[in-house]
N, C-alpha and C. Protein backbone atom coordinates (compact mmCIF):
# COMPACT_ATOMS: atom_id res chain seq x y z
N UNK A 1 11.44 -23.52 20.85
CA UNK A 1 10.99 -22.39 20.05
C UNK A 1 12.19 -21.56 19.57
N UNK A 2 12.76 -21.06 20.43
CA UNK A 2 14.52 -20.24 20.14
C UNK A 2 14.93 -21.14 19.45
N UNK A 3 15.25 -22.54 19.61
CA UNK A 3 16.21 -23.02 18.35
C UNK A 3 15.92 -23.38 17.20
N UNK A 4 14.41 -23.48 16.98
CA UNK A 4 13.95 -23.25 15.63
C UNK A 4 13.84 -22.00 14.76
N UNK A 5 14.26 -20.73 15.86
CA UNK A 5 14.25 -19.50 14.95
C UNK A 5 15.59 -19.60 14.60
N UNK A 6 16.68 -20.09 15.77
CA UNK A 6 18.00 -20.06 15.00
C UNK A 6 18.36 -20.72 13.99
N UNK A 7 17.71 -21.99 13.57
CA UNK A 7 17.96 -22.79 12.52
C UNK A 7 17.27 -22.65 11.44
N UNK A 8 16.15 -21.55 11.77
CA UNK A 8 15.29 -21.38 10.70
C UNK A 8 16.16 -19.75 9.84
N UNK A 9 17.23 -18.94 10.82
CA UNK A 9 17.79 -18.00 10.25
C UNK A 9 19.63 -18.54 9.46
N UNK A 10 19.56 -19.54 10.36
CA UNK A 10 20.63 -20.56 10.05
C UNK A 10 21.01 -20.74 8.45
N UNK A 11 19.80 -21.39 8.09
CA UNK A 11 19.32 -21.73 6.88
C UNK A 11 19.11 -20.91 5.76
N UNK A 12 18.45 -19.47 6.10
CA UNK A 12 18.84 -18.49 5.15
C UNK A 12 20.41 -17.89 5.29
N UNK A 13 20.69 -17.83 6.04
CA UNK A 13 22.18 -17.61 5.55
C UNK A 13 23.20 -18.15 4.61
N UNK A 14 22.77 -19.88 5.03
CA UNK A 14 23.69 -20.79 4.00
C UNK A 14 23.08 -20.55 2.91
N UNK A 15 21.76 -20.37 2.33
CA UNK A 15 21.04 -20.02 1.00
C UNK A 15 21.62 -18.40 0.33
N UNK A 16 21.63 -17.59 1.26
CA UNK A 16 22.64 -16.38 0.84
C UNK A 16 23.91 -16.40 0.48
N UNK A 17 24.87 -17.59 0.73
CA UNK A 17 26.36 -17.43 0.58
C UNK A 17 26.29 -18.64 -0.55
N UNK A 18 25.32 -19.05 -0.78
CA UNK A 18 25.27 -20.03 -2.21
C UNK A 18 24.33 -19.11 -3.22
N UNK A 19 23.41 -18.05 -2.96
CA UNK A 19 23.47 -17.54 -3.98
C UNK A 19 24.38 -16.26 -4.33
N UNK A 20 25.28 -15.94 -3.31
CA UNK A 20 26.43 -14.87 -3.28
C UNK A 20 27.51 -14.80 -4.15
N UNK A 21 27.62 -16.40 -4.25
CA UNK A 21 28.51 -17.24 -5.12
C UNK A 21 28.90 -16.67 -6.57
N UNK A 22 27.34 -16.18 -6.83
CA UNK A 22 27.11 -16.00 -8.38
C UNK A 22 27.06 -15.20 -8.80
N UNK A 23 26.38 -13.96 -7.73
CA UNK A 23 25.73 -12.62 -7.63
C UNK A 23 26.80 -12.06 -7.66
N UNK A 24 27.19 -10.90 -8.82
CA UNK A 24 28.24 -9.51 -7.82
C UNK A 24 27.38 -8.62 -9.10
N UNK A 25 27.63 -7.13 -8.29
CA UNK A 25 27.26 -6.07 -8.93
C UNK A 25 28.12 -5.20 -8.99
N UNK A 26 28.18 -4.67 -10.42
CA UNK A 26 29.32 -3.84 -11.27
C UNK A 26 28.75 -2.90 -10.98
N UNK A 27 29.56 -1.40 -11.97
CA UNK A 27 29.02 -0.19 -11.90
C UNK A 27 28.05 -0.36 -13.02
N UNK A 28 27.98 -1.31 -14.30
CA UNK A 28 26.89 -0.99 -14.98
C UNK A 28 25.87 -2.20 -14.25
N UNK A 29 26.18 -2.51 -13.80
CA UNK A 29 24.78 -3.49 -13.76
C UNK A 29 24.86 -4.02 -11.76
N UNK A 30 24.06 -3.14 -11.09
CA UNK A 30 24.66 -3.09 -9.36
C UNK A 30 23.82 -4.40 -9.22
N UNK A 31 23.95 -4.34 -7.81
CA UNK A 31 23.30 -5.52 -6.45
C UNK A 31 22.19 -4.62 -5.99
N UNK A 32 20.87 -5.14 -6.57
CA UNK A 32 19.12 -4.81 -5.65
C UNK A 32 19.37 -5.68 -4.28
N UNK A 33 19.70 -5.54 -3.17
CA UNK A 33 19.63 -6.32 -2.24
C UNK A 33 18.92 -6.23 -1.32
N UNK A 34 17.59 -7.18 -1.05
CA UNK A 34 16.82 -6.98 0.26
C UNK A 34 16.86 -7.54 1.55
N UNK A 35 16.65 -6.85 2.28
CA UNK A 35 16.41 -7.21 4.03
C UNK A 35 15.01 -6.84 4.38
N UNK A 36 14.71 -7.94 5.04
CA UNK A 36 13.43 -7.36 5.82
C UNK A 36 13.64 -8.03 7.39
N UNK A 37 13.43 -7.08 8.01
CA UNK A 37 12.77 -7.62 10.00
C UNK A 37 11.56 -7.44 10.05
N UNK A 38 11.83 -8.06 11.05
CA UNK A 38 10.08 -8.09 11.93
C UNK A 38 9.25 -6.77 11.59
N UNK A 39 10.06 -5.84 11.82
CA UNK A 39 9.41 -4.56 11.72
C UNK A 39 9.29 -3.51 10.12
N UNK A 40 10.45 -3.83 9.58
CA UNK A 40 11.09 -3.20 8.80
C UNK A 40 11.18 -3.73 7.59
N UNK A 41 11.79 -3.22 6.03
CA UNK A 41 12.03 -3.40 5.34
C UNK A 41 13.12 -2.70 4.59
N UNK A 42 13.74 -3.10 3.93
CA UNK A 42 15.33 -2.64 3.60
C UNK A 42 15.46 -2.83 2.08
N UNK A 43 15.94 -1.74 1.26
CA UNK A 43 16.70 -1.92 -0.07
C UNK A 43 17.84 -1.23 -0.28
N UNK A 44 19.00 -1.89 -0.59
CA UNK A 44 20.31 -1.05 -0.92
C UNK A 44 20.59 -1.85 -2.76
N UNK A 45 21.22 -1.00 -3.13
CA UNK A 45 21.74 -1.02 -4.57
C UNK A 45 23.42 -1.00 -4.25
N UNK A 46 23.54 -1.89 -4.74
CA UNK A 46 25.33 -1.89 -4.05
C UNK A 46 26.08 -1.94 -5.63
N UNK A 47 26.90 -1.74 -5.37
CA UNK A 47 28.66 -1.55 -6.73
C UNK A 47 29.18 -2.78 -5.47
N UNK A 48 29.36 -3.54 -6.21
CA UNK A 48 30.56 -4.49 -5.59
C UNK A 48 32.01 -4.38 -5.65
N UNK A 49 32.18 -3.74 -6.75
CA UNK A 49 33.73 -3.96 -7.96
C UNK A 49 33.67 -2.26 -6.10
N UNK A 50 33.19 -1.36 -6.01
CA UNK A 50 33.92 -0.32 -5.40
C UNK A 50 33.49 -0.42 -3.90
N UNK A 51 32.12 -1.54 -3.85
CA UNK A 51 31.86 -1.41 -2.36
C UNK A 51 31.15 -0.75 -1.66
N UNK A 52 30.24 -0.20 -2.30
CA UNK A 52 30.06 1.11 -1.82
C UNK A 52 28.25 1.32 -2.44
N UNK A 53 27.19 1.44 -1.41
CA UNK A 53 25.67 1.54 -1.65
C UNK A 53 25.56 2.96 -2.25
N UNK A 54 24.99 2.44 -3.45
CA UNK A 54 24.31 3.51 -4.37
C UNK A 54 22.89 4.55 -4.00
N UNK A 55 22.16 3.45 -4.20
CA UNK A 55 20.87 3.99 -3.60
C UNK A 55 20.27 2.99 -2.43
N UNK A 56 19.79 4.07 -1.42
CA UNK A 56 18.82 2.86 -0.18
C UNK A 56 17.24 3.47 -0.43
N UNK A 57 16.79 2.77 0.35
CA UNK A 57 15.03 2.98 0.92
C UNK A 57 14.90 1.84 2.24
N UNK A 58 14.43 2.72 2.36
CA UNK A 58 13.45 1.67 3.96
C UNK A 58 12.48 2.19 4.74
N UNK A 59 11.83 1.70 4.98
CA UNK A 59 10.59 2.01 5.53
C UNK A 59 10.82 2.31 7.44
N UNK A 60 12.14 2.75 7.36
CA UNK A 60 12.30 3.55 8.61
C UNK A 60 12.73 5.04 8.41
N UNK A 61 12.80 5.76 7.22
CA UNK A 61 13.25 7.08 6.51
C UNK A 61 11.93 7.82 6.67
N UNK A 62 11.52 8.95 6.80
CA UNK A 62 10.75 9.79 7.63
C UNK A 62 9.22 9.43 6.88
N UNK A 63 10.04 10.20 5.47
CA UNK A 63 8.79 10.38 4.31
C UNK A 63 8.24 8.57 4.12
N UNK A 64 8.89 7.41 4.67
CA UNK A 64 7.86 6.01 4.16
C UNK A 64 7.62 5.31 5.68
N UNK A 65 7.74 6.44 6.45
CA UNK A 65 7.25 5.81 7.65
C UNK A 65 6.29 5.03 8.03
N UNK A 66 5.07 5.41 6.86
CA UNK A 66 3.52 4.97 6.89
C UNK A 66 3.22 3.67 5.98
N UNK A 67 4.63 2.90 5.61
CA UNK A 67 4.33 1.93 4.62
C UNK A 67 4.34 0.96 5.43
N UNK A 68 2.98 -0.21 5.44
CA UNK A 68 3.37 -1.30 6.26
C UNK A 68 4.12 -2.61 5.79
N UNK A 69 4.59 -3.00 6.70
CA UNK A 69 5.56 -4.44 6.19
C UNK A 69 4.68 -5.43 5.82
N UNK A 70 3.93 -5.32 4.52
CA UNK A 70 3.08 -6.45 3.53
C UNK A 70 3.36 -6.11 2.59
N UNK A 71 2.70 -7.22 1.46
CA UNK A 71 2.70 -7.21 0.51
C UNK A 71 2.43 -5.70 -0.59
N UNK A 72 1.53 -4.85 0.22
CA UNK A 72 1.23 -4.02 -1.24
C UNK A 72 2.41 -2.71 -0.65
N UNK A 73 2.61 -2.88 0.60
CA UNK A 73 3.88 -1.91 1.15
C UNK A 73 4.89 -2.12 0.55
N UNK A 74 5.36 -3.41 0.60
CA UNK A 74 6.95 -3.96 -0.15
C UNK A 74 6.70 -3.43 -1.71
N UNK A 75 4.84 -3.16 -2.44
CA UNK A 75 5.05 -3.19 -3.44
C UNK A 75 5.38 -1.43 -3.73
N UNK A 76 4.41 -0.64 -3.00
CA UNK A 76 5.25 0.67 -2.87
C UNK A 76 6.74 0.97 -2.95
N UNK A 77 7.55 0.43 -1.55
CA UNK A 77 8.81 0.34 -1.76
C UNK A 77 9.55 0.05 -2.80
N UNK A 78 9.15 -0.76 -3.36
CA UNK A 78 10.06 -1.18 -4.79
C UNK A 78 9.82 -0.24 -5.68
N UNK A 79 8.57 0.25 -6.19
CA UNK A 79 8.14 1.13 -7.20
C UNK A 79 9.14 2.85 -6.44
N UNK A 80 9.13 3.30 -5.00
CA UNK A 80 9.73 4.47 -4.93
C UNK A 80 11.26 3.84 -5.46
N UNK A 81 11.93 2.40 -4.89
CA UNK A 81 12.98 2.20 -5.22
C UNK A 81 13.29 2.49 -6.35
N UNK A 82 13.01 2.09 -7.24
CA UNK A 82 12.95 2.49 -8.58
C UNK A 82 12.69 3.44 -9.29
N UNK A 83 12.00 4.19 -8.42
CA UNK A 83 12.01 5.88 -9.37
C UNK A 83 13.36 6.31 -8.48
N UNK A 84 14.17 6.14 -7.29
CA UNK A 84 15.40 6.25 -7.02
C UNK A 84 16.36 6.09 -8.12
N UNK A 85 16.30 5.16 -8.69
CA UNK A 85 17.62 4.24 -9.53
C UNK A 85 17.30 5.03 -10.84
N UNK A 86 16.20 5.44 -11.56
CA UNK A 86 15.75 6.29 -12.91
C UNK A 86 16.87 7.44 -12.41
N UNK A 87 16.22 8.36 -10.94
CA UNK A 87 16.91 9.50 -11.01
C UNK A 87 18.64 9.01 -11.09
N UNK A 88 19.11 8.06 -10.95
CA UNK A 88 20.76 7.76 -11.25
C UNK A 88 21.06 7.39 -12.37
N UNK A 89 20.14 7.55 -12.85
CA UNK A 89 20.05 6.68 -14.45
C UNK A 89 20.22 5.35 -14.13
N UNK A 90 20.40 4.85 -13.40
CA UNK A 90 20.19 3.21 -13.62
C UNK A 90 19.23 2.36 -13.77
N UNK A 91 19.20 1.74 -14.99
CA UNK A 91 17.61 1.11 -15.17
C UNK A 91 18.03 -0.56 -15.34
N UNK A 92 19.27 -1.17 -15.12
CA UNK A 92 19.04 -2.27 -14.78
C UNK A 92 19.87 -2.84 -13.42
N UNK A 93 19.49 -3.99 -13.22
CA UNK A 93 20.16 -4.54 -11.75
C UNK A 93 20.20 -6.01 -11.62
N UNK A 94 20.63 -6.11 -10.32
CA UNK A 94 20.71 -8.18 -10.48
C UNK A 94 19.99 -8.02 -9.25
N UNK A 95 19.14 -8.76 -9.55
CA UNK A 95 18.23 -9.09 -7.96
C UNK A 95 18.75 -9.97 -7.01
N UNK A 96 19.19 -9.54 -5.69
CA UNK A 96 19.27 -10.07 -4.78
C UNK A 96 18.62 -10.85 -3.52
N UNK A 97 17.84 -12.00 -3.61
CA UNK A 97 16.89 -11.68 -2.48
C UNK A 97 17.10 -12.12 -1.28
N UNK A 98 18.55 -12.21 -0.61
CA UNK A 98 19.22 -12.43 0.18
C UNK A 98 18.92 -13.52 0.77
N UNK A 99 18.78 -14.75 0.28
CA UNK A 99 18.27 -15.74 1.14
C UNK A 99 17.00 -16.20 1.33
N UNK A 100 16.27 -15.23 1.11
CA UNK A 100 14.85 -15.56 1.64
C UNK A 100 14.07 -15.88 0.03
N UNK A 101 12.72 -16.46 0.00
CA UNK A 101 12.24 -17.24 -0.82
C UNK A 101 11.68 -16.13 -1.83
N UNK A 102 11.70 -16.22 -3.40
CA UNK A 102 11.14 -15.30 -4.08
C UNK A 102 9.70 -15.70 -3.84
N UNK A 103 9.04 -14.72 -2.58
CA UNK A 103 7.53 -15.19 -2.61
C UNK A 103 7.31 -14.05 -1.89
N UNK A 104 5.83 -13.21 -1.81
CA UNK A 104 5.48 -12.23 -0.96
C UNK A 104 6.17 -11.40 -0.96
N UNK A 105 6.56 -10.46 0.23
CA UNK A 105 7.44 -9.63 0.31
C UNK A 105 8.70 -9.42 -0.89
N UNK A 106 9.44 -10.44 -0.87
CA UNK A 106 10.44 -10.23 -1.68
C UNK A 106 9.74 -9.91 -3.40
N UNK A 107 8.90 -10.87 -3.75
CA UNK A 107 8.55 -10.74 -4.76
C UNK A 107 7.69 -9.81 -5.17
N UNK A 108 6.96 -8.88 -4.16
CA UNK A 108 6.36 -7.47 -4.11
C UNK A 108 7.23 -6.32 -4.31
N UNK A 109 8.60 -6.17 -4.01
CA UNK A 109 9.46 -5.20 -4.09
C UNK A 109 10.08 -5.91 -5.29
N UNK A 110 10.69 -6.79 -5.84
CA UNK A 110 10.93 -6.94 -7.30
C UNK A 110 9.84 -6.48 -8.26
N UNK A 111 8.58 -7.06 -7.98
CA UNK A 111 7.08 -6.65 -9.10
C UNK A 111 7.39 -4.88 -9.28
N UNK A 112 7.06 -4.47 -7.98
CA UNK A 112 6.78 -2.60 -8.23
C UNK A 112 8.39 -2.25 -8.74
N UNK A 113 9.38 -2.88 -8.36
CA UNK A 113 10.49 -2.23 -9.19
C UNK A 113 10.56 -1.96 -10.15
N UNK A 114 10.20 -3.43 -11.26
CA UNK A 114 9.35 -3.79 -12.51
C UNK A 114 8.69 -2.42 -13.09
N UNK A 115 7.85 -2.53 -12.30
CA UNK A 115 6.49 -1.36 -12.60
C UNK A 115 7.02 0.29 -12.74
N UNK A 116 8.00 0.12 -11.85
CA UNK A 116 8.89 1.70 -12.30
C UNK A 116 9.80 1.42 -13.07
N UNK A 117 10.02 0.47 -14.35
CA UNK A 117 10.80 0.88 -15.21
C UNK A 117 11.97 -0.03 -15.08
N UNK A 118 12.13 -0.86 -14.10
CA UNK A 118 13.92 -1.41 -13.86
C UNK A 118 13.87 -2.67 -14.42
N UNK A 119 14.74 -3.32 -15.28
CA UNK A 119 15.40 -4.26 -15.56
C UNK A 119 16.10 -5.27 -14.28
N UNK A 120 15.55 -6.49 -14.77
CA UNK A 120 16.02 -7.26 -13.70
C UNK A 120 16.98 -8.63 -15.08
């Protein structure tokens, strides 16, 4: 059982450093990058060229405490993500989905990003 979770996290990693390859985010156009755990869910907006996270959200921050880790939660998250990135003026980005499959989750926080306005 343990070594199928390790090979099963194994595996998204090597899928992250082959799509890393391709991915970088400027100051006009950043890195949407997601994480999700067991529990949790994660968005940072990264500048690559300086290094340095623009905007976050996660559903461990006080005010989205009440969002659950599914589908129409991830789709919340993306839509507040995105009224985040308006208030910076940034309305486009390169989607990151760190490895993991554009399906469900990931593809719920890209959709509501969508839905608030962001360019992918």
């Amino acid at each position: 059982m343990m070594r199928k979770l390790v090979e099963k996290d194994r595996k998204r990693l090597k899928r992250k450093v082959h799509i890393r390859k391709r991915i970088a985010g400027t100051s006009g156009r950043p890195r949407m990058s997601v994480f999700k755990s067991n529990r949790s869910m994660y968005i940072q907006v990264i500048d690559d060229s300086v290094g340095g996270t623009l905007v976050s959200a996660s559903t461990l921050e006080k005010d989205l405490k009440d969002i659950k880790k599914d589908v129409e939660g991830a789709a919340k998250l993306g839509e507040i993500m995105g009224k985040r990135l308006l208030e910076k003026n940034i309305t486009t980005v390169v989607f990151d989905r760190n490895g993991y499959l554009y399906h469900g989750i990931v593809k719920a926080i890209a959709d509501g990003a969508r839905k608030a306005g962001i360019q992918f």
